[in-house]
Protein backbone atom coordinates (compact mmCIF):
# COMPACT_ATOMS: atom_id res chain seq x y z
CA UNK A 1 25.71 -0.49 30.50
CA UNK A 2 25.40 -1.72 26.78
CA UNK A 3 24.25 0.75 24.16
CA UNK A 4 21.41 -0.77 22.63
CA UNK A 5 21.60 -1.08 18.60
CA UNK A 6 18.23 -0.85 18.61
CA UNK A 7 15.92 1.81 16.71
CA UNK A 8 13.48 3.61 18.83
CA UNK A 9 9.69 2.68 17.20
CA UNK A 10 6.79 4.23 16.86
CA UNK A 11 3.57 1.93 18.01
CA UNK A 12 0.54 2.52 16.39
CA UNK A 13 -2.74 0.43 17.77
CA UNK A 14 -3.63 -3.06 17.36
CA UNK A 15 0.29 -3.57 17.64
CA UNK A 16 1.89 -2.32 14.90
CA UNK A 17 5.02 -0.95 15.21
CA UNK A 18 7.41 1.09 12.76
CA UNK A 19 10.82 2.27 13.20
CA UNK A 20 12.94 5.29 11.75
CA UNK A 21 14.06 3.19 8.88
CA UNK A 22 10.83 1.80 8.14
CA UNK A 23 8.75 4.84 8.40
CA UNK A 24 11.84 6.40 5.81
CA UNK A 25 11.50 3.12 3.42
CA UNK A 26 7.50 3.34 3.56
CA UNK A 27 8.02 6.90 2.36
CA UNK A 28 10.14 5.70 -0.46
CA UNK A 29 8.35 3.18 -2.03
CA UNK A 30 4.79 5.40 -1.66
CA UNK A 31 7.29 8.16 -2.89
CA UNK A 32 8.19 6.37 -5.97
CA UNK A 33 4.53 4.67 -6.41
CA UNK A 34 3.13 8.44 -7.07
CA UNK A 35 5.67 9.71 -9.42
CA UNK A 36 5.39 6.17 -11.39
CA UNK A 37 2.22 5.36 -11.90
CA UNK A 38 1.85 8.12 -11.40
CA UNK A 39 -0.89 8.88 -8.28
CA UNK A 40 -2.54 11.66 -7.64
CA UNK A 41 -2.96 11.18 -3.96
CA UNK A 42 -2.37 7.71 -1.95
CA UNK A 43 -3.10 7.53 1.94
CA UNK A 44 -1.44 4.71 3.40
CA UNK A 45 -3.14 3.67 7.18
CA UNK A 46 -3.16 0.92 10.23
CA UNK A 47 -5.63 -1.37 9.44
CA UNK A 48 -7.88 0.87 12.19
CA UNK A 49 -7.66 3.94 10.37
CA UNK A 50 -4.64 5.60 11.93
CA UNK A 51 -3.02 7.28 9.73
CA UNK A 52 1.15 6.59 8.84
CA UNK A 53 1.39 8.02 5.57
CA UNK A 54 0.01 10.24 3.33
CA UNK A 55 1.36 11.66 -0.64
CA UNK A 56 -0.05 13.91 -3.01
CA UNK A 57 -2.84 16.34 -3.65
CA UNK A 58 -5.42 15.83 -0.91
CA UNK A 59 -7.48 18.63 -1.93
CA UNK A 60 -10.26 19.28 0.56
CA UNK A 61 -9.79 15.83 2.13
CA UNK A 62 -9.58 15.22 5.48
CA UNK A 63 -6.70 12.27 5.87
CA UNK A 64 -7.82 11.20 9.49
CA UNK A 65 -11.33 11.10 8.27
CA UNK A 66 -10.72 9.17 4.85
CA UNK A 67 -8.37 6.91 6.55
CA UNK A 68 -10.71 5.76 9.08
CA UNK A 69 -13.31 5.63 6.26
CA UNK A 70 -10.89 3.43 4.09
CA UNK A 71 -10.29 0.75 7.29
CA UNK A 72 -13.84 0.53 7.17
CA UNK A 73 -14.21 0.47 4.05
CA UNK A 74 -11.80 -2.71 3.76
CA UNK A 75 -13.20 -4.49 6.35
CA UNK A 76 -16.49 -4.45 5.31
CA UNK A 77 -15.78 -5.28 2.03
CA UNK A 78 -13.59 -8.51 3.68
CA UNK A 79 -16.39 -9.31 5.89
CA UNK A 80 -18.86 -9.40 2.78
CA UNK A 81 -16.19 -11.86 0.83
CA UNK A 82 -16.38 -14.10 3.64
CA UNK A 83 -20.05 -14.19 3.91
CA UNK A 84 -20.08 -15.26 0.17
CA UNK A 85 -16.97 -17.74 0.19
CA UNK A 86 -14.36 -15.09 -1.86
CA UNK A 87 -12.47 -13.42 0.62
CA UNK A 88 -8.70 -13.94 -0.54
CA UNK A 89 -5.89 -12.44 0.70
CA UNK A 90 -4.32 -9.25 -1.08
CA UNK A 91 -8.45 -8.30 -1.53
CA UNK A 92 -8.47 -4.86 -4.12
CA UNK A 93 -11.38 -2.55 -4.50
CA UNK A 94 -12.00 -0.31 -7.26
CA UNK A 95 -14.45 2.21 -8.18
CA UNK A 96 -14.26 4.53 -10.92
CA UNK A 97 -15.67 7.57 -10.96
CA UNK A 98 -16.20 10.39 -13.58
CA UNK A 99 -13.12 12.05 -13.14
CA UNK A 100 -10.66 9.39 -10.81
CA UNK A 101 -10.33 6.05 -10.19
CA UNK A 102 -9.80 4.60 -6.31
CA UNK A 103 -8.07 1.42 -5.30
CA UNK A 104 -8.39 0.59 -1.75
CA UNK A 105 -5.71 -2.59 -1.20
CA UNK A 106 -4.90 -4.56 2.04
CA UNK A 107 -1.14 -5.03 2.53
CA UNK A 108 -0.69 -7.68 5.41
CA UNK A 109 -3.06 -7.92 7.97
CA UNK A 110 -1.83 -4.67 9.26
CA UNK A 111 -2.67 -1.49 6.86
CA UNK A 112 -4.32 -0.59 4.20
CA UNK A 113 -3.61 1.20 1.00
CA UNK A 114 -5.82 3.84 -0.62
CA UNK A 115 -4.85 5.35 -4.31
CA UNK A 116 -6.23 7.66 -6.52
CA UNK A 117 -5.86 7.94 -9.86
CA UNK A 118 -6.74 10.39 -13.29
CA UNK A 119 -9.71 8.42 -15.08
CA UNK A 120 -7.31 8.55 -17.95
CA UNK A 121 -4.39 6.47 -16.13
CA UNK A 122 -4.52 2.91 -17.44
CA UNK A 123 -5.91 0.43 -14.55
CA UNK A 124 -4.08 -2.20 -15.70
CA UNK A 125 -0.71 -0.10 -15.13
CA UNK A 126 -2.41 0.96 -11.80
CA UNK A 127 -2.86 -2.47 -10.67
CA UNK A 128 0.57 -3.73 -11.06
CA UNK A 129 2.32 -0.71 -9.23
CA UNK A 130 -0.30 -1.22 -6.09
CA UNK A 131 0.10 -4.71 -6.26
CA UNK A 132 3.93 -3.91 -6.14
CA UNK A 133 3.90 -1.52 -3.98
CA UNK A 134 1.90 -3.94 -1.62
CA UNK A 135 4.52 -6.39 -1.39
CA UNK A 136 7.11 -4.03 -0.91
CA UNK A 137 5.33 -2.29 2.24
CA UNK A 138 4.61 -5.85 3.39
CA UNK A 139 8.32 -6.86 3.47
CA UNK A 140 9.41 -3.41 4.91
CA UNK A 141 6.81 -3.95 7.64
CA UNK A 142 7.86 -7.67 8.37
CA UNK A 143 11.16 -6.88 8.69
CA UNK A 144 12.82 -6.63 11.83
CA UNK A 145 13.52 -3.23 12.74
CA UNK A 146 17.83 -3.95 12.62
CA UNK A 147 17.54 -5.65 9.34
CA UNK A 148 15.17 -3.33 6.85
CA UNK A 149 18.28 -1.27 5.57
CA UNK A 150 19.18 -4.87 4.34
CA UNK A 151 16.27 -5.59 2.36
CA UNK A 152 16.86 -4.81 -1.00
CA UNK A 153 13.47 -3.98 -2.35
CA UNK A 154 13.78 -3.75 -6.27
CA UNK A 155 11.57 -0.64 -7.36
CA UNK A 156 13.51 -0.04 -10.75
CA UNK A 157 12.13 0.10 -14.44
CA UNK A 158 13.69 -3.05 -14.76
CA UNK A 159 11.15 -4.58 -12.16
CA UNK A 160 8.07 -2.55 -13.92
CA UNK A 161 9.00 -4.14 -16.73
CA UNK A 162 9.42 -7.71 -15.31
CA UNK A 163 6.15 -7.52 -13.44
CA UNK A 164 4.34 -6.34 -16.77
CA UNK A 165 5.86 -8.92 -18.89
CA UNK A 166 4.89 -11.92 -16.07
CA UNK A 167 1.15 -10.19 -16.20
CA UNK A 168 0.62 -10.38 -20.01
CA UNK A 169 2.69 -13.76 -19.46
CA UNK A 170 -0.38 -15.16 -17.22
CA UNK A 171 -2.97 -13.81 -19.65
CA UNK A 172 -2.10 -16.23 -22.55
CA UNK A 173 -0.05 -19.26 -20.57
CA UNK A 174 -3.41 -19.92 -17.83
């Protein structure tokens, strides 16, 4: 009998599936996402609510609750762009508050990201590392399972910088 080279996965509903290596990668780029930007809490769930990650203070918050909330949340907020003709894909919400800012970001069809931030964090900065991060989670995710220690998923200052530069870049060249 062969010994598979397979990774053993973890199913969530609706189909997705993570493995070892891309739970461990999902924890490194959230990981690096709150220390950078830096976070104060980010939740990262299954587009149904189901929870896969969570990082940071979470205070009195229930996780199960806020991620279920957040899927919600999303999909109304998709639904609504649809009805009005401005549903896109990568869709962001933001509200600020008094105190903290939340971003609520699809990534793929599959999850969704929720991030909250000190009111005094620039949202600009914010932006960039969710939009960053989103990309990242979305290649780790469509990866197969044998091939996400390959990817090579650049979360250096170096690509900070790069992705800052091409935004102010796009604000004077469109």
């Amino acid at each position: 009998m062969e010994k598979s080279n397979s990774e053993p996965s973890i199913e969530m509903p609706r189909g997705l599936q993570l493995s070892p290596s891309q739970e461990k990668l999902i924890q490194r780029i959230l990981d690096r996402v709150l220390v950078t930007c830096p976070a104060q809490f980010i939740l990262l769930a299954e587009i149904s609510g189901q929870l896969i990650s969570v990082h940071g203070e979470k205070g009195n918050t229930d996780p199960g609750a806020l991620g279920a909330l957040v899927a919600g949340d999303l999909s109304a907020s998709q639904e609504m762009a649809r009805i009005t003709g401005q549903y896109q894909h990568a869709q962001l919400i933001l509200r600020e508050g008094s105190d903290t800012t939340t971003f609520i970001s699809e990534v793929g069809e599959k999850m969704v990201l929720y991030m909250r931030i000190n009111k005094e964090e620039p949202l600009g900065w914010a932006r960039l590392m969710i939009l960053q991060a989103c990309h990242a989670l979305l290649e780790v995710i469509s990866a197969p399972a044998q091939d996400v220690e390959k990817l090579e998923l650049d979360l250096s200052e170096e690509q900070l910088n790069t992705l800052i530069e091409d935004g102010l870049d796009s604000i004077w060249h469109d």
